[in-house]
C-alpha atoms as a PDB file:
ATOM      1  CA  UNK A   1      11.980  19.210   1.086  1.00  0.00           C
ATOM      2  CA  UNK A   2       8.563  17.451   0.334  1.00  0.00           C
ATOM      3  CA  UNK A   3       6.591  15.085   2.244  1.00  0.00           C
ATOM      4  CA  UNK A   4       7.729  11.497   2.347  1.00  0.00           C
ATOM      5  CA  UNK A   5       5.405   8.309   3.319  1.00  0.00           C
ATOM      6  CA  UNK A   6       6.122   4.940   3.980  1.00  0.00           C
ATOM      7  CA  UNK A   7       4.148   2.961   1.091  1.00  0.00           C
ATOM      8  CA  UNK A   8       4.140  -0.682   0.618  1.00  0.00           C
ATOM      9  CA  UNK A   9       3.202  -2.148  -2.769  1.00  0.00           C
ATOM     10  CA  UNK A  10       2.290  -6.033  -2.989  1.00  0.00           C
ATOM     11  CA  UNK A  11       0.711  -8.284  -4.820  1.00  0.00           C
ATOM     12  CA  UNK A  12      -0.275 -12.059  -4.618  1.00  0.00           C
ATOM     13  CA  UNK A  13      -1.536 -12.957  -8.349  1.00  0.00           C
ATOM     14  CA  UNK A  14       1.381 -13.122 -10.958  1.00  0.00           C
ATOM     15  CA  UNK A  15       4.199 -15.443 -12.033  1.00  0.00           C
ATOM     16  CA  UNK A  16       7.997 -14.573 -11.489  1.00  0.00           C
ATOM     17  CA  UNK A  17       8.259 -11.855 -13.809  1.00  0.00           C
ATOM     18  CA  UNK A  18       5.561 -10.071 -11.537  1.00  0.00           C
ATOM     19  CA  UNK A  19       8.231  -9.103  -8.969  1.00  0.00           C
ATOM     20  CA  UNK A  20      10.727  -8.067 -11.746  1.00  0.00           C
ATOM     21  CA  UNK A  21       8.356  -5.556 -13.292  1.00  0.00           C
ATOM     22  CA  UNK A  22       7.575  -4.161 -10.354  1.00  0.00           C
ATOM     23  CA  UNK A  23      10.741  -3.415  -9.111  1.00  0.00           C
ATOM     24  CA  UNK A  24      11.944  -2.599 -12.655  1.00  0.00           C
ATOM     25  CA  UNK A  25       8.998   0.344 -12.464  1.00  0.00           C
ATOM     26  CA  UNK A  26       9.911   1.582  -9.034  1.00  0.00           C
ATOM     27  CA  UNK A  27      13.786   1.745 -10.195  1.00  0.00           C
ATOM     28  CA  UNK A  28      13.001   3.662 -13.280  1.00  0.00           C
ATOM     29  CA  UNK A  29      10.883   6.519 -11.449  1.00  0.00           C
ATOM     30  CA  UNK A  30      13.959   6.451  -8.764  1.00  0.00           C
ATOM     31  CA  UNK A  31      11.764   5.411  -6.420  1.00  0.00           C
ATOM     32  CA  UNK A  32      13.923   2.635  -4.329  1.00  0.00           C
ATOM     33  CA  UNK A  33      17.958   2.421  -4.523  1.00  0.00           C
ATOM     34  CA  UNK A  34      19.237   0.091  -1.769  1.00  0.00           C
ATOM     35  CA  UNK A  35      16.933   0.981   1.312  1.00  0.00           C
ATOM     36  CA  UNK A  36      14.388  -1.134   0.653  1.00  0.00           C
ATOM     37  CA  UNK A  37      12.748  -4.301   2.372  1.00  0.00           C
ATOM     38  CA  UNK A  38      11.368  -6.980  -0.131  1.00  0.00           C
ATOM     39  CA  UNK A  39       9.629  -9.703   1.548  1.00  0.00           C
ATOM     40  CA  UNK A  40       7.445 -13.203   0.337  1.00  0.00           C
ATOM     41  CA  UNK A  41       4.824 -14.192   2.914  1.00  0.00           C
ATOM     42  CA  UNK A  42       3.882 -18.008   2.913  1.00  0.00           C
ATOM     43  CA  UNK A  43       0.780 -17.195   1.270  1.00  0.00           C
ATOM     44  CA  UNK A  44       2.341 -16.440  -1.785  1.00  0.00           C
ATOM     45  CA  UNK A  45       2.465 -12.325  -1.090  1.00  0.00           C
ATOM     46  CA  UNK A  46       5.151 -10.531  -2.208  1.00  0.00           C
ATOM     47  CA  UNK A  47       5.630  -7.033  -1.099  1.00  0.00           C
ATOM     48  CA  UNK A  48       8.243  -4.047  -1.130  1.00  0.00           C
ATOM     49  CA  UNK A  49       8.387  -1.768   1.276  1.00  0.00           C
ATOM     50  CA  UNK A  50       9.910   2.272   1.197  1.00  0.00           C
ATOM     51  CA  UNK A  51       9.998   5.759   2.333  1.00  0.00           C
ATOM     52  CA  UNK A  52       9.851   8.484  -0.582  1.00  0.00           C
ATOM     53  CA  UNK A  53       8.107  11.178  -2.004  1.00  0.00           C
ATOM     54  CA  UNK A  54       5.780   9.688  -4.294  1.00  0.00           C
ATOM     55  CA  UNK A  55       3.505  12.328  -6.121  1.00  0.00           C
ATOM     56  CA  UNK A  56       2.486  10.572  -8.903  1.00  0.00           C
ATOM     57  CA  UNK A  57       1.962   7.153  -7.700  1.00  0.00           C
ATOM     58  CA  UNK A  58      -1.445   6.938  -9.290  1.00  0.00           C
ATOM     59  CA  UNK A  59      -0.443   7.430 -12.614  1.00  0.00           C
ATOM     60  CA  UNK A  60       2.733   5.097 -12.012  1.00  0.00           C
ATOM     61  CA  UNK A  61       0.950   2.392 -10.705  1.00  0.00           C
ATOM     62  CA  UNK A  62      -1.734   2.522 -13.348  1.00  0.00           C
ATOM     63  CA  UNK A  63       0.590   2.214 -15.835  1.00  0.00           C
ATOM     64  CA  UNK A  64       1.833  -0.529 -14.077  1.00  0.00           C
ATOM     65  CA  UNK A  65      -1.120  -2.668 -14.138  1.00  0.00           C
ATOM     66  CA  UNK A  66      -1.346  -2.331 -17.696  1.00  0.00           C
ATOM     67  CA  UNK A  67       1.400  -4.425 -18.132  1.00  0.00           C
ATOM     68  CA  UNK A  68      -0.029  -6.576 -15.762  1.00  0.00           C
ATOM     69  CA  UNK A  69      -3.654  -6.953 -16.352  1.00  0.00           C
ATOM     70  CA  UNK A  70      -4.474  -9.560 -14.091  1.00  0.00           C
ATOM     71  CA  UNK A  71      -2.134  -8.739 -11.003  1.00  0.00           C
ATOM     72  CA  UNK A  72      -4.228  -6.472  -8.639  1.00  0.00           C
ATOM     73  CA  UNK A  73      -1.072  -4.193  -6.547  1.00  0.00           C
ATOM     74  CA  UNK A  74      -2.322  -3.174  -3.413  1.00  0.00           C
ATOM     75  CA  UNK A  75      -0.347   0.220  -2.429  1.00  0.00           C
ATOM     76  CA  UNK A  76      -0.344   0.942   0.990  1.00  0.00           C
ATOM     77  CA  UNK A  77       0.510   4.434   2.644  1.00  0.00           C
ATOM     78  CA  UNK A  78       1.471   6.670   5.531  1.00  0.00           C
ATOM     79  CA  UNK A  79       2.383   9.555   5.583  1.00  0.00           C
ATOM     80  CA  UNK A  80       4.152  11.795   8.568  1.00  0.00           C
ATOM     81  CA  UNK A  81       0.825  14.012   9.888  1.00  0.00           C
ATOM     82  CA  UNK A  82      -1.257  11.678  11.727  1.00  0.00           C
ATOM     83  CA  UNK A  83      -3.576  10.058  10.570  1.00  0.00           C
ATOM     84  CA  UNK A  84      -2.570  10.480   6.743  1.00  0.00           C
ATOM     85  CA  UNK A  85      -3.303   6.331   6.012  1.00  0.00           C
ATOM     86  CA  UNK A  86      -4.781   4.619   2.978  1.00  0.00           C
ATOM     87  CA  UNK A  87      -4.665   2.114   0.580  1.00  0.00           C
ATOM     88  CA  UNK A  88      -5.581   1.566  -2.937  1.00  0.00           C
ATOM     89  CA  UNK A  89      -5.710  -1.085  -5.177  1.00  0.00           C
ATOM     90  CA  UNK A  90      -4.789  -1.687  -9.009  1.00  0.00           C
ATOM     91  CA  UNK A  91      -6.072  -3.773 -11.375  1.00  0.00           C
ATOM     92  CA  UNK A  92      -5.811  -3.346 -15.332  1.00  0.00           C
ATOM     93  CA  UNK A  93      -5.684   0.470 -15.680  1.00  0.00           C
ATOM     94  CA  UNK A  94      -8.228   1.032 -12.866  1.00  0.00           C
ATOM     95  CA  UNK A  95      -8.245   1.893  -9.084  1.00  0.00           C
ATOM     96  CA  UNK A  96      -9.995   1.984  -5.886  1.00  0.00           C
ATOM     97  CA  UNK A  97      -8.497   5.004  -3.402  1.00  0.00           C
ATOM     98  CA  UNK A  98     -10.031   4.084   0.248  1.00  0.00           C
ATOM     99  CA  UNK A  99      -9.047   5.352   4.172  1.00  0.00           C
ATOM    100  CA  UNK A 100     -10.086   3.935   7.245  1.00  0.00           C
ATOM    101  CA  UNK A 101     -12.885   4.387   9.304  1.00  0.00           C
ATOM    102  CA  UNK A 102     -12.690   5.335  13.209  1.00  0.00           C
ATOM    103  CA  UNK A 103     -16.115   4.081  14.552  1.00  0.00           C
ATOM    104  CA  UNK A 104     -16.517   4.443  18.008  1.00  0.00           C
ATOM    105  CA  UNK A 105     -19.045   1.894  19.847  1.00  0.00           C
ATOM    106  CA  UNK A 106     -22.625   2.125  20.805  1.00  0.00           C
ATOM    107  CA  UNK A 107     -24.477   3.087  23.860  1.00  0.00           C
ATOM    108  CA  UNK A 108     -25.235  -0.324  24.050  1.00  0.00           C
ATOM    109  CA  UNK A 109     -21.590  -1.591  23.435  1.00  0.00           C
ATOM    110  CA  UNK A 110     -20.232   0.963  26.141  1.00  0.00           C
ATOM    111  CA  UNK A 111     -22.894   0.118  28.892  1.00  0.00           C
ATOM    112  CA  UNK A 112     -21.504  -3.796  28.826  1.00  0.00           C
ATOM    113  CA  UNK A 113     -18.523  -2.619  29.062  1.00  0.00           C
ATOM    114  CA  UNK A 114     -16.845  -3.152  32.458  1.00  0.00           C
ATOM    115  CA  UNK A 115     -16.364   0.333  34.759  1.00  0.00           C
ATOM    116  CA  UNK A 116     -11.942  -0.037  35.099  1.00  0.00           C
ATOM    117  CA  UNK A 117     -10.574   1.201  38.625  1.00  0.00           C
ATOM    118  CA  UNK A 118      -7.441   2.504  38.049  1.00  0.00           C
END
């Protein structure tokens, strides 16, 4: 058992070893075998996608950015109970761990809001 989430690691900086270590990292801790999406956006973004159970992403991943110092890896997540989103980003040995926000509007917003019928 255990509690999987969808995570998505990219990354934009980096030559073309970038995507090797990264996927040479995720094979070693058994994280991927052949389900798995990798994709390269026309910005430049590369990104791999995957369900697992991931405890110790933190520490992976910040090893990971050791041996690339200047590639920030943005891991993305979701887990199964709802609302159970975040992201964090990577960058030489250090992180930032962040969650959305749900901000509902203002009086002010709601009252120019129009009144719906049905």
């Amino acid at each position: 058992m255990g509690y999987e989430t969808k995570f998505k690691l990219s990354f934009l900086d980096g030559d073309a070893n970038t995507s090797v270590a990264v996927l040479a990292c995720l094979v070693k801790e058994g994280l991927i075998d052949e389900d798995f999406t990798f994709e390269v956006e026309l910005d430049g973004r590369q990104w791999i996608e995957f369900v697992n159970k991931w405890y110790s992403y933190v520490q992976d991943i910040l090893k990971l950015s050791l041996k690339l110092p200047t590639v920030t890896l943005r891991l993305e997540g979701e887990g199964r109970a709802q609302g159970d989103v975040w992201e964090a980003h990577f960058l030489n040995g250090k992180y930032k761990h962040f969650r959305p926000r749900v901000v509902w509007p203002t009086d002010e917003e709601i009252n120019v809001l129009p009144w719906a019928t049905s």
